[in-house]
N, C-alpha and C. Protein backbone atom coordinates (compact mmCIF):
# COMPACT_ATOMS: atom_id res chain seq x y z
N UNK A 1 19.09 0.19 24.02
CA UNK A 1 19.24 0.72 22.67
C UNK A 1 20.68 1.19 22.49
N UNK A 2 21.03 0.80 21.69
CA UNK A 2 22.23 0.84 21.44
C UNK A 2 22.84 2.38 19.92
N UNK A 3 23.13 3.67 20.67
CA UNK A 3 22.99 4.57 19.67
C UNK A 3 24.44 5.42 20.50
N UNK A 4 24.79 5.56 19.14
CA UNK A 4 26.44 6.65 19.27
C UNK A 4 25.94 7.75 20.27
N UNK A 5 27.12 7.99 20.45
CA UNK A 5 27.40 9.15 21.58
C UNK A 5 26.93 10.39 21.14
N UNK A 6 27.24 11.06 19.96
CA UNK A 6 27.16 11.91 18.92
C UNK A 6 27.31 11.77 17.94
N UNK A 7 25.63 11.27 17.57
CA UNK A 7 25.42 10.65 16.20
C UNK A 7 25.30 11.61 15.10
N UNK A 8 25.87 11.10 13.67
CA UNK A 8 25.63 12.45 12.54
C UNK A 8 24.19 12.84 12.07
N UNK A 9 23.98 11.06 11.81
CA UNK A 9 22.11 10.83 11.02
C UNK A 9 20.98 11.64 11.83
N UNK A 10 20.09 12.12 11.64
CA UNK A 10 18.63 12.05 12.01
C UNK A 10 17.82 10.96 11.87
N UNK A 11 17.74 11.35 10.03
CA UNK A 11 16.40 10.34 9.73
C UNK A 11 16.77 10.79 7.65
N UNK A 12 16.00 9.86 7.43
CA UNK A 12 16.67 9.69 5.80
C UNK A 12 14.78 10.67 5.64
N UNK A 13 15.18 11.47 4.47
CA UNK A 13 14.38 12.16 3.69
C UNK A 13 13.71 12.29 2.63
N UNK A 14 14.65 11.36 2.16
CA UNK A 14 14.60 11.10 0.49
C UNK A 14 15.60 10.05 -0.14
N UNK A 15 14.65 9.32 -0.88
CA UNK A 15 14.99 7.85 -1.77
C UNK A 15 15.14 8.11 -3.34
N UNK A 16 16.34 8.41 -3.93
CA UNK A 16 15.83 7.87 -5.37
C UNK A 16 16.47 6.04 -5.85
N UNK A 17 15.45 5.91 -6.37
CA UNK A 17 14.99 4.61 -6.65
C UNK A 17 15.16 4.27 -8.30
N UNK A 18 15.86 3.30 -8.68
CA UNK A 18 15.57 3.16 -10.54
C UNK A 18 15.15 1.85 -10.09
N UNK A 19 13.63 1.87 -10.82
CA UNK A 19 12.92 0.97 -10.59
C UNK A 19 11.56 0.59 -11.88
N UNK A 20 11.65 -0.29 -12.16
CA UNK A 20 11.10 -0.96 -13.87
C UNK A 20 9.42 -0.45 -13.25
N UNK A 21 9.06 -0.07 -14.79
CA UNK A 21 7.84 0.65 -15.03
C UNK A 21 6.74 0.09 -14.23
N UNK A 22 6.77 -1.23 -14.67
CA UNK A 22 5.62 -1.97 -13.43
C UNK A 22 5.28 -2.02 -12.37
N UNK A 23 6.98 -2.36 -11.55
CA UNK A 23 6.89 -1.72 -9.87
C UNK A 23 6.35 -0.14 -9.23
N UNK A 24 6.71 0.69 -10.78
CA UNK A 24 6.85 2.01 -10.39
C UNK A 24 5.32 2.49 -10.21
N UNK A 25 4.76 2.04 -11.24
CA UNK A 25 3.46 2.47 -10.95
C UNK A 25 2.32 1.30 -10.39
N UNK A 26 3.09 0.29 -9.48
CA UNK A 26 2.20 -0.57 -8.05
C UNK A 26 2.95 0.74 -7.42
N UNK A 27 3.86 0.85 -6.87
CA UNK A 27 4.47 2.12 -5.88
C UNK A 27 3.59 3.52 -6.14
N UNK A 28 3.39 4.24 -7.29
CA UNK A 28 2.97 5.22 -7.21
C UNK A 28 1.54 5.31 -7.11
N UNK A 29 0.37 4.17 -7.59
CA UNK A 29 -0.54 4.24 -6.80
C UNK A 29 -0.99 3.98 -5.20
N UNK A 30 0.08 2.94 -4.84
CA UNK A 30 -0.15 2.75 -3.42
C UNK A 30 0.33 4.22 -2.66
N UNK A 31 1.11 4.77 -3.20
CA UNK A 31 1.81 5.93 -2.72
C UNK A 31 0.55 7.02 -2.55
N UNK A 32 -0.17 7.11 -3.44
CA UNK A 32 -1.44 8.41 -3.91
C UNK A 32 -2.15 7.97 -2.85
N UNK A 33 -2.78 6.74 -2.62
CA UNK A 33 -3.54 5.88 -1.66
C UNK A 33 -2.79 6.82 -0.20
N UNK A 34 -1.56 6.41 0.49
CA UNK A 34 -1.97 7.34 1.18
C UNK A 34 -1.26 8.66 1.43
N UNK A 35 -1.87 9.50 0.56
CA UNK A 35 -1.85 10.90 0.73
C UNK A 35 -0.63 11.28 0.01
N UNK A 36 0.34 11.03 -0.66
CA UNK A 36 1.44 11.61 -1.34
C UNK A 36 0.69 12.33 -2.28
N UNK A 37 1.64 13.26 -2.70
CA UNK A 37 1.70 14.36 -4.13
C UNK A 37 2.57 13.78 -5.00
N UNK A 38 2.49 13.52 -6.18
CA UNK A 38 2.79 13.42 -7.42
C UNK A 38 3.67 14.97 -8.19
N UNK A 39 4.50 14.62 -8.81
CA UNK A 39 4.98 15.48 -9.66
C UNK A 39 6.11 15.10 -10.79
N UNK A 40 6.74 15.58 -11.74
CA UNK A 40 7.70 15.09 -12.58
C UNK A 40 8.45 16.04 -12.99
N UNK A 41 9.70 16.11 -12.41
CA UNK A 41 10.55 16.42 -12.57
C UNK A 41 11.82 15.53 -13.46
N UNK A 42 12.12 15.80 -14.77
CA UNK A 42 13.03 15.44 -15.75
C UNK A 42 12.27 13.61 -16.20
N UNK A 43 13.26 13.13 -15.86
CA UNK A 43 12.89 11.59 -15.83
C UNK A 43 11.97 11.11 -14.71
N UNK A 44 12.18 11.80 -13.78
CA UNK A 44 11.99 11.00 -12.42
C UNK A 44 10.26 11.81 -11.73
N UNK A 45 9.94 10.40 -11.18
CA UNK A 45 8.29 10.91 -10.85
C UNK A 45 8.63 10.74 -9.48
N UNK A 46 8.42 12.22 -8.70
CA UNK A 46 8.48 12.76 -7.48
C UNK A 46 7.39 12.16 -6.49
N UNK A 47 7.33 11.80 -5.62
CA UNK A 47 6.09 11.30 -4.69
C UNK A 47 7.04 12.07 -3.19
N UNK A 48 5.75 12.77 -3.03
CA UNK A 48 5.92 13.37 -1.61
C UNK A 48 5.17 13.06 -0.52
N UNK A 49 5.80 12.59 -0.06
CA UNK A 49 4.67 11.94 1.46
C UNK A 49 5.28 13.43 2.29
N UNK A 50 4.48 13.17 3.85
CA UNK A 50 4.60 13.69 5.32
C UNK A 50 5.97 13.50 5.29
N UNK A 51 6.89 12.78 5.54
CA UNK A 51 7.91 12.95 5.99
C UNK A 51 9.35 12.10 5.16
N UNK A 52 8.86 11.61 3.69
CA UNK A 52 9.83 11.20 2.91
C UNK A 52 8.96 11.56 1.73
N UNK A 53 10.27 11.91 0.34
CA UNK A 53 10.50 12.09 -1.02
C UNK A 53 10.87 10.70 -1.72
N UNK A 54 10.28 10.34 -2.29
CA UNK A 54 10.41 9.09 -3.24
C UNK A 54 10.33 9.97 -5.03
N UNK A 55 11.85 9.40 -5.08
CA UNK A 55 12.32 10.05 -6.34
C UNK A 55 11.99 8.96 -7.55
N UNK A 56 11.28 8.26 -7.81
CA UNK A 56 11.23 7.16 -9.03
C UNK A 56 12.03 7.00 -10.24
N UNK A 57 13.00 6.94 -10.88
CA UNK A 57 13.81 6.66 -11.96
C UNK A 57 13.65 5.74 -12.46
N UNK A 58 13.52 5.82 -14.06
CA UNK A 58 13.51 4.36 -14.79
C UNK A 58 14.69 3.61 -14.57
N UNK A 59 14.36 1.97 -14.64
CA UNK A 59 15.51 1.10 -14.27
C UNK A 59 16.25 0.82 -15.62
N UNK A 60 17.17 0.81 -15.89
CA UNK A 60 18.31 0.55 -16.62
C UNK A 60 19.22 -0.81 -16.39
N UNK A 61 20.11 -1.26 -17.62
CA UNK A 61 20.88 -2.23 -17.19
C UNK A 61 22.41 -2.00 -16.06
N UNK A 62 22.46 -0.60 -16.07
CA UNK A 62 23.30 0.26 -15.34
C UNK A 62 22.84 0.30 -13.51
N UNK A 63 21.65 0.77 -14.09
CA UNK A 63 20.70 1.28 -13.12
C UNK A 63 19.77 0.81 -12.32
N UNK A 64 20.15 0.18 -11.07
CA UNK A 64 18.79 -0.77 -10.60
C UNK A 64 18.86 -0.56 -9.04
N UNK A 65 17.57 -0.37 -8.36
CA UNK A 65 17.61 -0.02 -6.52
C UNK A 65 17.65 1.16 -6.41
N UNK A 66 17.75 1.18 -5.19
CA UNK A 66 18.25 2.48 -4.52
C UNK A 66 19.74 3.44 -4.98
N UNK A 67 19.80 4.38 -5.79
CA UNK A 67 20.30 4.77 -6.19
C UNK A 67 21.14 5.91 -5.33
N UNK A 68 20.06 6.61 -4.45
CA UNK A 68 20.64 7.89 -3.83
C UNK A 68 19.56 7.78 -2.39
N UNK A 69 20.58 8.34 -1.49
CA UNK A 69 19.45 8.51 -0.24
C UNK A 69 19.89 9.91 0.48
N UNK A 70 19.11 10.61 0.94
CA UNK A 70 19.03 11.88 1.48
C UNK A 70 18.75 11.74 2.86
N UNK A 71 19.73 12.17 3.73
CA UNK A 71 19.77 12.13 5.11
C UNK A 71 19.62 13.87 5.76
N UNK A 72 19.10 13.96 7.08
CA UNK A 72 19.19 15.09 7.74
C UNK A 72 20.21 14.69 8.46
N UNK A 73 20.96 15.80 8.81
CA UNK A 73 21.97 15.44 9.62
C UNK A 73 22.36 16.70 10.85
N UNK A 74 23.04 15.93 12.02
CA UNK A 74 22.83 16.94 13.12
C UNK A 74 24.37 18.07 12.79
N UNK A 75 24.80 17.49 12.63
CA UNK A 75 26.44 18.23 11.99
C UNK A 75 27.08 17.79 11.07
N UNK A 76 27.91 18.82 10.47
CA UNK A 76 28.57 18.31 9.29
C UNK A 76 29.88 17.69 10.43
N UNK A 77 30.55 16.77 9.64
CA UNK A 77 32.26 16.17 10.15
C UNK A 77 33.34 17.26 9.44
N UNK A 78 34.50 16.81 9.54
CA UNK A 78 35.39 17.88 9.30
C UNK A 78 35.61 17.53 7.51
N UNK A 79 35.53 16.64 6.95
CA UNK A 79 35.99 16.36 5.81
C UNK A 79 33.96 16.41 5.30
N UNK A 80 34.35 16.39 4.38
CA UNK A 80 32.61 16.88 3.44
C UNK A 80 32.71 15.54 2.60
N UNK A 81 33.30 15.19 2.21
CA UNK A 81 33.05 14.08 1.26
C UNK A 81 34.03 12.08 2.00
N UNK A 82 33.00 11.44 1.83
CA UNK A 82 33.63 9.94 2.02
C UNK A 82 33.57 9.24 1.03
N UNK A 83 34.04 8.37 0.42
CA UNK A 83 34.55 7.88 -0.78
C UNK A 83 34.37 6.03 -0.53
N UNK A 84 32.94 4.84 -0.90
CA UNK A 84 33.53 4.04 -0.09
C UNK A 84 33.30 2.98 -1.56
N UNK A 85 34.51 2.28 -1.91
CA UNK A 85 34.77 1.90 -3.22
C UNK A 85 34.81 2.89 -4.49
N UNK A 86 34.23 2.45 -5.67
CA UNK A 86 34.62 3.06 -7.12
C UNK A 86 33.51 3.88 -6.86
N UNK A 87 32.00 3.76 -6.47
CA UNK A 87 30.39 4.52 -6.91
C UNK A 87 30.24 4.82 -6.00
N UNK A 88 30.26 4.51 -4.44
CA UNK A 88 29.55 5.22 -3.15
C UNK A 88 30.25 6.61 -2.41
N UNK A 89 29.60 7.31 -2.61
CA UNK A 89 30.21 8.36 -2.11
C UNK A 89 29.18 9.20 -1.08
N UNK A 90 29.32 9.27 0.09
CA UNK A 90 28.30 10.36 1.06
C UNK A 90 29.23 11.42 1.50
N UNK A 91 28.23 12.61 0.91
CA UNK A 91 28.96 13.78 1.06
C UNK A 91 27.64 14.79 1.85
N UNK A 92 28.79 15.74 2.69
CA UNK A 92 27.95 16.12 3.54
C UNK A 92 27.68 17.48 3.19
N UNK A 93 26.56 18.73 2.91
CA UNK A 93 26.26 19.44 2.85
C UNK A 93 26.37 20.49 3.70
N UNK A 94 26.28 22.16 3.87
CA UNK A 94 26.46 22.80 4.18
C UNK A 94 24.82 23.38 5.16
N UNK A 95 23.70 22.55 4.45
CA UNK A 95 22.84 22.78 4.68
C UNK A 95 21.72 22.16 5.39
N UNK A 96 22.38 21.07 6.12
CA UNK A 96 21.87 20.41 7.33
C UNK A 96 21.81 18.96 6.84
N UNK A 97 22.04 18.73 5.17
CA UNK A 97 21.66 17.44 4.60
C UNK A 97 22.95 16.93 4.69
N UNK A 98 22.83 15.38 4.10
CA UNK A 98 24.11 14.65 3.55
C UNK A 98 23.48 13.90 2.55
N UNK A 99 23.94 13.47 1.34
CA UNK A 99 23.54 12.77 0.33
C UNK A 99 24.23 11.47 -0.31
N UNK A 100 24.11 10.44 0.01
CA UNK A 100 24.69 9.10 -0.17
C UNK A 100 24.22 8.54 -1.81
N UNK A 101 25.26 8.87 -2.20
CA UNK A 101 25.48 7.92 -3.89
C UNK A 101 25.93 6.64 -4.29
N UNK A 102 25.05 6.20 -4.90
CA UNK A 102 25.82 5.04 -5.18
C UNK A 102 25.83 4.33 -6.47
């Protein structure tokens, strides 16, 4: 197995997703099926499993995929923010997370 010396990642936590009405709700019933919680927060329909957050967002012509992903992380690096092209940006938190935009 092939894994860094002193790796930053854990394990990803949380997905937001802009994803067209149809997919969203095949996803959010299979999601209920097993065992997630439901909730709605602004636009976006929250699904909470055991050990990941599925953020649902309507899809847009802007807006399509994986939008944002939420990582645990074992340490922050010395710089807090990475910059990779015009939209991706993972920036690292103070609070054990890092949050990848895109």
């Amino acid at each position: 197995k092939d894994v860094p010396a002193k790796p930053y990642f854990e394990d990803v936590v949380a997905l937001t997703v802009a994803i067209d009405d149809a997919r969203r709700k095949q996803l959010s019933e299979l999601c209920k099926l097993l065992g997630y919680r439901e909730r709605i927060v602004g636009d976006a329909q929250v699904l909470k499993g055991p050990d990941i957050e599925l953020r649902l967002i309507p899809q847009t012509e802007a807006l399509r995929g994986i939008q944002e992903i939420t990582m645990r992380v074992r340490k922050k690096p010395k710089e807090e923010e990475f910059r990779f092209g015009t939209k991706s940006v993972l920036r690292f938190r103070g609070n054990g997370f890092a949050t990848w935009s895109f």
